[in-house]
PDB file of N, CA and C in Angstrom:
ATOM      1  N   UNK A   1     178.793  71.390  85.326  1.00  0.00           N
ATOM      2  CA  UNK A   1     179.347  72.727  85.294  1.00  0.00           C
ATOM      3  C   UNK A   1     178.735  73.547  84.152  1.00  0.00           C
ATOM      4  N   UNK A   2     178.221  73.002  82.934  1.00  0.00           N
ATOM      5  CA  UNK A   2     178.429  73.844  81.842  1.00  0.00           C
ATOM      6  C   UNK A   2     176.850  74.399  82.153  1.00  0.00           C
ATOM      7  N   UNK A   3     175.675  72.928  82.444  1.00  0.00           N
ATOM      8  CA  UNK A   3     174.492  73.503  82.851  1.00  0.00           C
ATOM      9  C   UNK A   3     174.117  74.771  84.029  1.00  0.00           C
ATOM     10  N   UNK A   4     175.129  74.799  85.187  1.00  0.00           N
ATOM     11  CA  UNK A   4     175.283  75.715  86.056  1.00  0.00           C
ATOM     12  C   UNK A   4     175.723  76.799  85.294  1.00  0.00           C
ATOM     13  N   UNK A   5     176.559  77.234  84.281  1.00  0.00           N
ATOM     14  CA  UNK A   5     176.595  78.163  83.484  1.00  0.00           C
ATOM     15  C   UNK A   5     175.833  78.610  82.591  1.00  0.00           C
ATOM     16  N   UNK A   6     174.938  78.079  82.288  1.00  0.00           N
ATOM     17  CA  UNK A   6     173.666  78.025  81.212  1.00  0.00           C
ATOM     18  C   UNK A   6     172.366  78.529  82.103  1.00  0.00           C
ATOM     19  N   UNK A   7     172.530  78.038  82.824  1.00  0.00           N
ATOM     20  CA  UNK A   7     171.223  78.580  84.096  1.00  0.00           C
ATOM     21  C   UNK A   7     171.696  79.886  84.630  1.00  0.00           C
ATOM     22  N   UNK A   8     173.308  80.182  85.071  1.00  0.00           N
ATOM     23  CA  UNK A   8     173.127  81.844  85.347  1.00  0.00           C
ATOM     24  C   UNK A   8     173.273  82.783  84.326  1.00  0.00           C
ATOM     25  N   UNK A   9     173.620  82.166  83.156  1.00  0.00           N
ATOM     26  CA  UNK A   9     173.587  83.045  81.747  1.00  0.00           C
ATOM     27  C   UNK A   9     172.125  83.261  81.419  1.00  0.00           C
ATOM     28  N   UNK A  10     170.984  82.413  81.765  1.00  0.00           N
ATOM     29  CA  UNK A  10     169.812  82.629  81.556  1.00  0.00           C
ATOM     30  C   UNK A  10     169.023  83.646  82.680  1.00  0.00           C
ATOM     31  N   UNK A  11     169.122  83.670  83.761  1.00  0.00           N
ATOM     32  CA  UNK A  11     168.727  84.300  84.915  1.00  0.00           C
ATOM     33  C   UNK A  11     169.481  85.932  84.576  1.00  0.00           C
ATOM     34  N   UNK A  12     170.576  86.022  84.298  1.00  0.00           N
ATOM     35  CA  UNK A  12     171.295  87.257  84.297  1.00  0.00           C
ATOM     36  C   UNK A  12     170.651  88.001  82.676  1.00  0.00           C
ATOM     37  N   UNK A  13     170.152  86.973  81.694  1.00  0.00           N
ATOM     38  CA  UNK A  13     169.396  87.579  80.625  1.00  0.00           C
ATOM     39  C   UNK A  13     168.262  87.976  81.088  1.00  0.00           C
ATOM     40  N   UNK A  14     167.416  87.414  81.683  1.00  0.00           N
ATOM     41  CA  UNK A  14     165.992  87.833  82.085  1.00  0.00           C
ATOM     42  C   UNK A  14     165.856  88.916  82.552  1.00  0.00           C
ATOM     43  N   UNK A  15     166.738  88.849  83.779  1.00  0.00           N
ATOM     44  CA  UNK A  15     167.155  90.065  84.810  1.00  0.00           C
ATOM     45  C   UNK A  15     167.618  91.601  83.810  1.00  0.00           C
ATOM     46  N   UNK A  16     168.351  91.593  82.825  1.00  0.00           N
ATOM     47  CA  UNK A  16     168.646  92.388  81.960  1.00  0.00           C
ATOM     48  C   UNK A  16     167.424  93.010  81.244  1.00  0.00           C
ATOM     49  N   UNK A  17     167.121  92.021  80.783  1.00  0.00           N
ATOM     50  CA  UNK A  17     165.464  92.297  79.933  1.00  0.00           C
ATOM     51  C   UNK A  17     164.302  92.828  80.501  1.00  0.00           C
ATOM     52  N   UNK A  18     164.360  92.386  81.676  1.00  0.00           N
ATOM     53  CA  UNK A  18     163.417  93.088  82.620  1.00  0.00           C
ATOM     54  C   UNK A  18     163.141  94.265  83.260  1.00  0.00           C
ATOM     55  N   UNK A  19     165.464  94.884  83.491  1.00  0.00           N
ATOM     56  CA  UNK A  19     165.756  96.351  83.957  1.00  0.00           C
ATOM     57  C   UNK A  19     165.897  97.518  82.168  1.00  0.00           C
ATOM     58  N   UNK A  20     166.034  96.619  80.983  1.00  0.00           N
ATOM     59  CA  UNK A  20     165.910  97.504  80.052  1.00  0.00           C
ATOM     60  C   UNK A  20     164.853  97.440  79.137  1.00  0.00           C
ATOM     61  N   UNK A  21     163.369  97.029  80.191  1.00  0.00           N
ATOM     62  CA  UNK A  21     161.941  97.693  79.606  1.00  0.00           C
ATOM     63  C   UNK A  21     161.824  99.070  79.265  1.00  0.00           C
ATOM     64  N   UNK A  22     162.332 100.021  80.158  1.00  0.00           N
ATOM     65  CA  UNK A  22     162.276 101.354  80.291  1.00  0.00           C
ATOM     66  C   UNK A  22     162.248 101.542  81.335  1.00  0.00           C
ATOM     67  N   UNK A  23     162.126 102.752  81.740  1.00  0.00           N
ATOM     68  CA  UNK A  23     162.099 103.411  83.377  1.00  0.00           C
ATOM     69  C   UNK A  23     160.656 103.867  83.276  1.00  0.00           C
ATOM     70  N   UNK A  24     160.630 103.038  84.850  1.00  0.00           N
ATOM     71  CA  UNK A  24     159.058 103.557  85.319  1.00  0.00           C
ATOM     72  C   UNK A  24     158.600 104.081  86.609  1.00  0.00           C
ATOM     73  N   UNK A  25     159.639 105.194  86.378  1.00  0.00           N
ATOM     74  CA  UNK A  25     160.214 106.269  87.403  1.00  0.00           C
ATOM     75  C   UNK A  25     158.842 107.248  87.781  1.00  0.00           C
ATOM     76  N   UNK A  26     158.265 107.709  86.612  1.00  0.00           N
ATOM     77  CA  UNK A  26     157.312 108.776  86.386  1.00  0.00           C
ATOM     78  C   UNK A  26     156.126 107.568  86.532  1.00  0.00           C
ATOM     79  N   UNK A  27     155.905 106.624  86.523  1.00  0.00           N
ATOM     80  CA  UNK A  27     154.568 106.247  85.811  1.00  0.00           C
ATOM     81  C   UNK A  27     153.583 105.034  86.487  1.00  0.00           C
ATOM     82  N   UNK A  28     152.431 104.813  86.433  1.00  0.00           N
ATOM     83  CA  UNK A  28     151.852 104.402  87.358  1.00  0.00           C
ATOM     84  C   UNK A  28     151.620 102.713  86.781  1.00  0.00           C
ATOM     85  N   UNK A  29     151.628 102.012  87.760  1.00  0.00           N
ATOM     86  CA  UNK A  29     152.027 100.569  87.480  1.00  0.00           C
ATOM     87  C   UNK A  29     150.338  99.854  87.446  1.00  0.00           C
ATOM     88  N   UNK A  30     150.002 100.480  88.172  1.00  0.00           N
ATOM     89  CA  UNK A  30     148.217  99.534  88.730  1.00  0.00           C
ATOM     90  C   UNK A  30     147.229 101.055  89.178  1.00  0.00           C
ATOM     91  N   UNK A  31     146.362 100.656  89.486  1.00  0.00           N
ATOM     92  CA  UNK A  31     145.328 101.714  89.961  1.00  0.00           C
ATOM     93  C   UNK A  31     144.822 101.478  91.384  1.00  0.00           C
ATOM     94  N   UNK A  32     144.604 102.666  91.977  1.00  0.00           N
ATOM     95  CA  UNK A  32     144.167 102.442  92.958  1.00  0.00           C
ATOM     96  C   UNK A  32     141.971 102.432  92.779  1.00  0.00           C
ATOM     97  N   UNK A  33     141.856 101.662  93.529  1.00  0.00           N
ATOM     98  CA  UNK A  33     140.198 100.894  93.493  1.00  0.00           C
ATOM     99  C   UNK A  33     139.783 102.597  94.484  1.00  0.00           C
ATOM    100  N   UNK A  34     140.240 102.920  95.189  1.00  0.00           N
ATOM    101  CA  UNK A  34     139.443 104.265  96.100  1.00  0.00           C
ATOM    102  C   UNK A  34     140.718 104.793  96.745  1.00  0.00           C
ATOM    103  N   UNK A  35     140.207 106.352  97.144  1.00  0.00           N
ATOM    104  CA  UNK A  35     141.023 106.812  97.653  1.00  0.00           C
ATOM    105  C   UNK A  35     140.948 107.672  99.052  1.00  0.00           C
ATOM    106  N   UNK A  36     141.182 107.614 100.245  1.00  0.00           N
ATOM    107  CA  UNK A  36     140.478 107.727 101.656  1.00  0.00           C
ATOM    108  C   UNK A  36     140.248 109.239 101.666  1.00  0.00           C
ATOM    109  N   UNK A  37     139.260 109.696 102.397  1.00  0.00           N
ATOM    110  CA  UNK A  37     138.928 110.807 102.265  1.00  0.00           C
ATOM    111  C   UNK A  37     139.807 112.557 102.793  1.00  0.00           C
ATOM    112  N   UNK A  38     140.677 111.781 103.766  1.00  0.00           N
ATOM    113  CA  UNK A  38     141.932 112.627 103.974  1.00  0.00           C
ATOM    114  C   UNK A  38     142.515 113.054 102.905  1.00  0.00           C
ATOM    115  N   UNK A  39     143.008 111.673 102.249  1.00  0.00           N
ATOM    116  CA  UNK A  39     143.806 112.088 101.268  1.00  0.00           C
ATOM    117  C   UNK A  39     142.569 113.393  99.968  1.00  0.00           C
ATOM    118  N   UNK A  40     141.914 112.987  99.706  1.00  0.00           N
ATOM    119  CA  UNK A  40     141.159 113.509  98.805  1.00  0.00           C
ATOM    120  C   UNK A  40     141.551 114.926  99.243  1.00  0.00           C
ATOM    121  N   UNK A  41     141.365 114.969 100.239  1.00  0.00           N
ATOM    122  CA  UNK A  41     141.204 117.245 100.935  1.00  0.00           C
ATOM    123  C   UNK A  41     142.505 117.341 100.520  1.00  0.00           C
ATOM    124  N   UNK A  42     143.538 116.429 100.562  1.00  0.00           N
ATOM    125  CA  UNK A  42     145.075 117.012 100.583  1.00  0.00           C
ATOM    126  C   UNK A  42     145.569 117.112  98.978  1.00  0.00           C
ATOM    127  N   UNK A  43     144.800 116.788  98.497  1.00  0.00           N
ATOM    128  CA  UNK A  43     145.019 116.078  96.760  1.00  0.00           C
ATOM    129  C   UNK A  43     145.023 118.155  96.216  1.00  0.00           C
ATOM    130  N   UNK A  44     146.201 117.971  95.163  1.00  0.00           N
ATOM    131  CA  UNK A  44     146.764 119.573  94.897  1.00  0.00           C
ATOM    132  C   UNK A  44     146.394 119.450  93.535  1.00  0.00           C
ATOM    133  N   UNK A  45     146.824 119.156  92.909  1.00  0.00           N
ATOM    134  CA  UNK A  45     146.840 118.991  91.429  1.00  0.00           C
ATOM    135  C   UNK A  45     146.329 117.400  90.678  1.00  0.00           C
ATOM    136  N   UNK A  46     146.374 116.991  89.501  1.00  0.00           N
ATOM    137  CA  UNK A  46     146.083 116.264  88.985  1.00  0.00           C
ATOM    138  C   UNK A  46     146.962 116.162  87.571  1.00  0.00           C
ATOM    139  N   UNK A  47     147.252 114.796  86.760  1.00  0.00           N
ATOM    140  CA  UNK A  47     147.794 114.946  85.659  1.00  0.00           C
ATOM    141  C   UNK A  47     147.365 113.672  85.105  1.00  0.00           C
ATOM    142  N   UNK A  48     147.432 113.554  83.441  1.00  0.00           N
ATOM    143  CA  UNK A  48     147.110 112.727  83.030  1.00  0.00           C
ATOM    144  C   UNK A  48     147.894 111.609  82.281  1.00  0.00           C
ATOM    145  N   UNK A  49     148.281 110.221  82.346  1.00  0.00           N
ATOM    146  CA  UNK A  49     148.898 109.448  82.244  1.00  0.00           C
ATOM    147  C   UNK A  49     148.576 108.520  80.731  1.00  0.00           C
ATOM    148  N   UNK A  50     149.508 108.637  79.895  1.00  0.00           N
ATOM    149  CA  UNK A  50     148.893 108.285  78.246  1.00  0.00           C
ATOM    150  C   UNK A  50     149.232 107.094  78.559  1.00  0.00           C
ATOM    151  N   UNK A  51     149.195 106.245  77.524  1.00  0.00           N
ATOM    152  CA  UNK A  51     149.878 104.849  77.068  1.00  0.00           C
ATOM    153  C   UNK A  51     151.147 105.051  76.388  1.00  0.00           C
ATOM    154  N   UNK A  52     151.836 106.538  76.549  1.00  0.00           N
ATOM    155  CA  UNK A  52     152.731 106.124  75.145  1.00  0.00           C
ATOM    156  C   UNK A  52     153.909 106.375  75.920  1.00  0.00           C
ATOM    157  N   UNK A  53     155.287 105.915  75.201  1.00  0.00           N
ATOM    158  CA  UNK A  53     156.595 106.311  75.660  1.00  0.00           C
ATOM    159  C   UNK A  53     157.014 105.081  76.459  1.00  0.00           C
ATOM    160  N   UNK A  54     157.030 105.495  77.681  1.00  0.00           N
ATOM    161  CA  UNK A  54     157.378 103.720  78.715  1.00  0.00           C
ATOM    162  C   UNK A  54     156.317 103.729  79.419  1.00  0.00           C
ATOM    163  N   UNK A  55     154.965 104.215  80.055  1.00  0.00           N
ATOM    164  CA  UNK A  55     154.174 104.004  80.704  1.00  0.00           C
ATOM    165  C   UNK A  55     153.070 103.287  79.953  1.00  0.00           C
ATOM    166  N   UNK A  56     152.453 101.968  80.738  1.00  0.00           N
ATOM    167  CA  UNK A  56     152.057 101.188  80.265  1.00  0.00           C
ATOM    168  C   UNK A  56     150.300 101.073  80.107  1.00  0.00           C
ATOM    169  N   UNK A  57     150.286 101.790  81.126  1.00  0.00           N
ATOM    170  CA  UNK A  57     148.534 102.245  81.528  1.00  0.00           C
ATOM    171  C   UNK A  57     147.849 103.453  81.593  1.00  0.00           C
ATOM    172  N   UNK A  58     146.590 103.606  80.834  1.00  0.00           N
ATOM    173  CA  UNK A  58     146.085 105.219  81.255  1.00  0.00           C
ATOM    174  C   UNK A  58     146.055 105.160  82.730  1.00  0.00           C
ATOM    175  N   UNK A  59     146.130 106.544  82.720  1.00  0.00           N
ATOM    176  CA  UNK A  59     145.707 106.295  84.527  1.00  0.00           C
ATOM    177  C   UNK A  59     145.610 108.262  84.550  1.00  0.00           C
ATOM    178  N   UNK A  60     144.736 108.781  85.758  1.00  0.00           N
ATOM    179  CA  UNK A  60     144.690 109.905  86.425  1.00  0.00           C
ATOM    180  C   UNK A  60     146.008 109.397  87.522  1.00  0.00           C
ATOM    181  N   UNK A  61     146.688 110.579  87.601  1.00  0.00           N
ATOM    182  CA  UNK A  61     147.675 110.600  88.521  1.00  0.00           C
ATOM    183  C   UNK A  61     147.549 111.977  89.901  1.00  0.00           C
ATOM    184  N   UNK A  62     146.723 111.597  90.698  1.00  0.00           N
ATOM    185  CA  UNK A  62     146.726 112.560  91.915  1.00  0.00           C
ATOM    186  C   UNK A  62     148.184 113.257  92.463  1.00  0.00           C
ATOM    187  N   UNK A  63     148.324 114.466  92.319  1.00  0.00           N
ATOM    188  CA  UNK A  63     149.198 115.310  93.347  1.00  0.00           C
ATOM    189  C   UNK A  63     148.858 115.364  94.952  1.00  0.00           C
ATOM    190  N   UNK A  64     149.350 115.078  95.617  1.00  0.00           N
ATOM    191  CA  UNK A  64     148.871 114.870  97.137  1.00  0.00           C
ATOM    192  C   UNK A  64     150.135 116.445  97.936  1.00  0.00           C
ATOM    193  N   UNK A  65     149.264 116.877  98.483  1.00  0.00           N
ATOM    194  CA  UNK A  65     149.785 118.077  99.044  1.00  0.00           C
ATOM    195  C   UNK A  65     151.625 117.560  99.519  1.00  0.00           C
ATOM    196  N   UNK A  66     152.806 117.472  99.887  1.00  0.00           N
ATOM    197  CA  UNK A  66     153.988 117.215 100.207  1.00  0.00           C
ATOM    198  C   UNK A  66     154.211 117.701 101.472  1.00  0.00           C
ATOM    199  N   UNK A  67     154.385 116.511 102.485  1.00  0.00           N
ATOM    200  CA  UNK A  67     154.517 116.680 103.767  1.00  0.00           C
ATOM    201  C   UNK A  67     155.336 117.171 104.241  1.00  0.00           C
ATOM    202  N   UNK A  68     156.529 117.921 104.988  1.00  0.00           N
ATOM    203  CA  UNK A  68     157.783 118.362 105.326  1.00  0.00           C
ATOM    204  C   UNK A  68     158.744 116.595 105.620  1.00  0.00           C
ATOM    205  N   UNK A  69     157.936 116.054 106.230  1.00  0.00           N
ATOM    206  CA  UNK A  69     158.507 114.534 106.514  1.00  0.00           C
ATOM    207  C   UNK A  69     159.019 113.982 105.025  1.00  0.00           C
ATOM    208  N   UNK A  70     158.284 114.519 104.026  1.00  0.00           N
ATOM    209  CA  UNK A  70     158.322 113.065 102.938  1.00  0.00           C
ATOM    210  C   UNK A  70     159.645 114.073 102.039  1.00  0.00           C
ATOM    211  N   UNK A  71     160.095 112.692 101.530  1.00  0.00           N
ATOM    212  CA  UNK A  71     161.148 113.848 100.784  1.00  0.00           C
ATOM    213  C   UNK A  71     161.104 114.051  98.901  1.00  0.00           C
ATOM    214  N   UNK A  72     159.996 113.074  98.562  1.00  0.00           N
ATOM    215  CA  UNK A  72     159.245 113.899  97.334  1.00  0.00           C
ATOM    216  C   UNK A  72     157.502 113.132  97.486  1.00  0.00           C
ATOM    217  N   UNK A  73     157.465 114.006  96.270  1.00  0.00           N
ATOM    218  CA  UNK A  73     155.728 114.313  95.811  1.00  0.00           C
ATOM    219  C   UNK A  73     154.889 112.916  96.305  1.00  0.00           C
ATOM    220  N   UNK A  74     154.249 113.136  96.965  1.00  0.00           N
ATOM    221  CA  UNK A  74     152.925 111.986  97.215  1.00  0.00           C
ATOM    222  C   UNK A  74     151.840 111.602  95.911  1.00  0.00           C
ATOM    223  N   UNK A  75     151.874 110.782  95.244  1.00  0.00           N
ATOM    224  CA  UNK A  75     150.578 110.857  94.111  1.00  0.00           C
ATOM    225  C   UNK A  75     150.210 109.024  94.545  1.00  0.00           C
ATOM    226  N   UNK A  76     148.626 109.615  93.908  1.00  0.00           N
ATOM    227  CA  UNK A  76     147.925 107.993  93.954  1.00  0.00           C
ATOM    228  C   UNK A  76     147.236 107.929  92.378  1.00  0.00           C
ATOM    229  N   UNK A  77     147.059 106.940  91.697  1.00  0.00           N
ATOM    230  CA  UNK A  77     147.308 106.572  90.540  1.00  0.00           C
ATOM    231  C   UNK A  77     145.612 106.007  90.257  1.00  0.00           C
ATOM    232  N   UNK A  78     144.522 106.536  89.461  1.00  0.00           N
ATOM    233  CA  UNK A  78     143.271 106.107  88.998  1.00  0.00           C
ATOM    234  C   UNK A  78     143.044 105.541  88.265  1.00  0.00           C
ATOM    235  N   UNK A  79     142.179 105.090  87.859  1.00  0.00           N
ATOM    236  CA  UNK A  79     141.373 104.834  86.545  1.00  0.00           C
ATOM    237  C   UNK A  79     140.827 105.611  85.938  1.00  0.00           C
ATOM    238  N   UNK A  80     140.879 106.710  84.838  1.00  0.00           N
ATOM    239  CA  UNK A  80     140.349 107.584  84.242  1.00  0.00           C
ATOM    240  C   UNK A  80     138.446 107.062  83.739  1.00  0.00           C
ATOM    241  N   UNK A  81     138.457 106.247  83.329  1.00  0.00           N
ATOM    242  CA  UNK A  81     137.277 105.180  83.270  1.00  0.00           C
ATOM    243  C   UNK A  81     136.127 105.633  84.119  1.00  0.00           C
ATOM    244  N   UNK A  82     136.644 105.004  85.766  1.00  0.00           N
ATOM    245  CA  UNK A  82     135.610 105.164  86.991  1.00  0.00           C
ATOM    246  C   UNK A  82     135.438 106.916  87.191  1.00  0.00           C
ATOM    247  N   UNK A  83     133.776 106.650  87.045  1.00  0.00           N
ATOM    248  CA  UNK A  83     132.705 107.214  87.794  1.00  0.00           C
ATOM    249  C   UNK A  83     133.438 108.330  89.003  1.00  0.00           C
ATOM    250  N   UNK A  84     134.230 107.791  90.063  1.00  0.00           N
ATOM    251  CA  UNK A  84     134.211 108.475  91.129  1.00  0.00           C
ATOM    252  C   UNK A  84     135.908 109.482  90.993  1.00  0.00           C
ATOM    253  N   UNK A  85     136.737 108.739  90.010  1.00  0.00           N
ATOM    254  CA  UNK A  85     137.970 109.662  89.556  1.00  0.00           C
ATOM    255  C   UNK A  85     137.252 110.632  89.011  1.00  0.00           C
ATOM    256  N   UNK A  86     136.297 110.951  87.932  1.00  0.00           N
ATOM    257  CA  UNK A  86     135.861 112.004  86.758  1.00  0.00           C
ATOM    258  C   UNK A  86     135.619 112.742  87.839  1.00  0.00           C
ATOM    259  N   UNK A  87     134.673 112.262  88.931  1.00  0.00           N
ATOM    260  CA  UNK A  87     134.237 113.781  89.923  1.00  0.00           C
ATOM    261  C   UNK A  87     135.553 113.946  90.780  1.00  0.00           C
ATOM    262  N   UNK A  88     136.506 113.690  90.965  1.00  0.00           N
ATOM    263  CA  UNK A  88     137.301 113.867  92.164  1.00  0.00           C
ATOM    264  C   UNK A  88     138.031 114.940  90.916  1.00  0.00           C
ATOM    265  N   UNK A  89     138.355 114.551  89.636  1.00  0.00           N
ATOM    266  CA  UNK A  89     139.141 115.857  89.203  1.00  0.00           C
ATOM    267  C   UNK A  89     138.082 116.750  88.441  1.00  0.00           C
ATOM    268  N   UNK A  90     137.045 117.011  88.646  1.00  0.00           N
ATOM    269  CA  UNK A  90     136.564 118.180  88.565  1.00  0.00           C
ATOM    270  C   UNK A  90     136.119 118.935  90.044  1.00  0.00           C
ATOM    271  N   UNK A  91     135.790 117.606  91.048  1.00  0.00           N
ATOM    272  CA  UNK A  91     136.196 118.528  92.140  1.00  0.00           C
ATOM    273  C   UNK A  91     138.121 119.319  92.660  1.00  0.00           C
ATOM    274  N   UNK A  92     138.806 119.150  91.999  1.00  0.00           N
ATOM    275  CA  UNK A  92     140.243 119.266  92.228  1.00  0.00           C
ATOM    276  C   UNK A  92     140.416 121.013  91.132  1.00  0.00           C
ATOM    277  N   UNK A  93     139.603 120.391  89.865  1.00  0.00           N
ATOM    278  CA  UNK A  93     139.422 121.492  89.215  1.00  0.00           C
ATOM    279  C   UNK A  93     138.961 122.905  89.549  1.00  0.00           C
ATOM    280  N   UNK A  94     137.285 122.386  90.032  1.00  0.00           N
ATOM    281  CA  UNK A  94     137.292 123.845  90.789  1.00  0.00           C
ATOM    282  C   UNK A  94     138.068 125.009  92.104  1.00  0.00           C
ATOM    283  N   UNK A  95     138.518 123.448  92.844  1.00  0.00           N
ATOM    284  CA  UNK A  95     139.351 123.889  93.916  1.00  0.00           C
ATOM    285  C   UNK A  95     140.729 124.820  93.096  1.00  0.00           C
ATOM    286  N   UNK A  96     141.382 124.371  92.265  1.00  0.00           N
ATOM    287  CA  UNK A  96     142.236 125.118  91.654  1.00  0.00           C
ATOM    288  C   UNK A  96     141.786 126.314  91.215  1.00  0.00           C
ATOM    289  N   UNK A  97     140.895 126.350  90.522  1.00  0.00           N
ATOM    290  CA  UNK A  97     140.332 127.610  89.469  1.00  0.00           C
ATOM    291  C   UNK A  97     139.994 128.384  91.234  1.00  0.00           C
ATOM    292  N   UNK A  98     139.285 128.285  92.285  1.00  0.00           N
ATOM    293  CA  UNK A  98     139.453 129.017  93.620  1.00  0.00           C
ATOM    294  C   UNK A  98     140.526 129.734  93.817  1.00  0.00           C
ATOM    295  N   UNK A  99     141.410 128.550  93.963  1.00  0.00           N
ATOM    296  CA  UNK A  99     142.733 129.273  93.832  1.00  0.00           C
ATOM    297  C   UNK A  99     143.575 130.490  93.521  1.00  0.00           C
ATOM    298  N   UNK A 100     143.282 129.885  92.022  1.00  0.00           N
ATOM    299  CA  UNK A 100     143.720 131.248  91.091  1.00  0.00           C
ATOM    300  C   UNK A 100     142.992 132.649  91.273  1.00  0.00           C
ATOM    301  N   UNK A 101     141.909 132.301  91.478  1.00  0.00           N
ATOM    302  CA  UNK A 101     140.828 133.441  91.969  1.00  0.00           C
ATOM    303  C   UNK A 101     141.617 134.365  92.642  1.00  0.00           C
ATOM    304  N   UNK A 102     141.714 133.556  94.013  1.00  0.00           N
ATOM    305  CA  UNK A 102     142.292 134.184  94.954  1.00  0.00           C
ATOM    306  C   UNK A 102     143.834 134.670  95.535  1.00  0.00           C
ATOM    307  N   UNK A 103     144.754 134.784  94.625  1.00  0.00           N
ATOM    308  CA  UNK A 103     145.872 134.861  94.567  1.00  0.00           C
ATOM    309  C   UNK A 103     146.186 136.391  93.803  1.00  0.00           C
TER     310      UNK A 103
END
């Protein structure tokens, strides 16, 4: 009995320790390796993801246009690092600065 109490006192600590890392509500867990070319045309904005606070990884964080179906924001999560993120947000960049142009 006492070991059966010792084993869910240990499981219910872990479990605790694990939900009061922080919230990682906002923040990107892994990176995505590529991103399909649909998505790229639909991609709105861009933001950038520090190491500090509760998020654990740099990362580029894609805005993906918001479908009427979905009921929040679509984003896919980079590597600031790779080669092919640097051009996707300066291609995102100019598309914005268009934008503004034209408004």
């Amino acid at each position: 009995m006492k070991s059966q109490a010792l084993v869910l006192l240990l499981v219910l600590s872990c479990t605790y320790l694990c939900l009061a890392q922080g919230s990682y509500g906002n923040c990107c867990l892994g990176h995505h390796t590529r991103i399909a070319e649909r998505v790229k045309k639909n991609i709105e904005s861009y933001r950038m993801q520090e190491t500090d606070g509760d998020c654990n990884i740099r990362a580029v964080v894609f805005l993906i246009k918001k479908k009427p179906s979905h009921a929040k924001q679509l984003t896919r999560c980079a590597n600031p690092d790779d080669l092919w993120v640097q051009k996707l947000m300066k291609t995102v960049d100019v598309k914005m600065k268009k934008r503004g142009r034209g408004v």
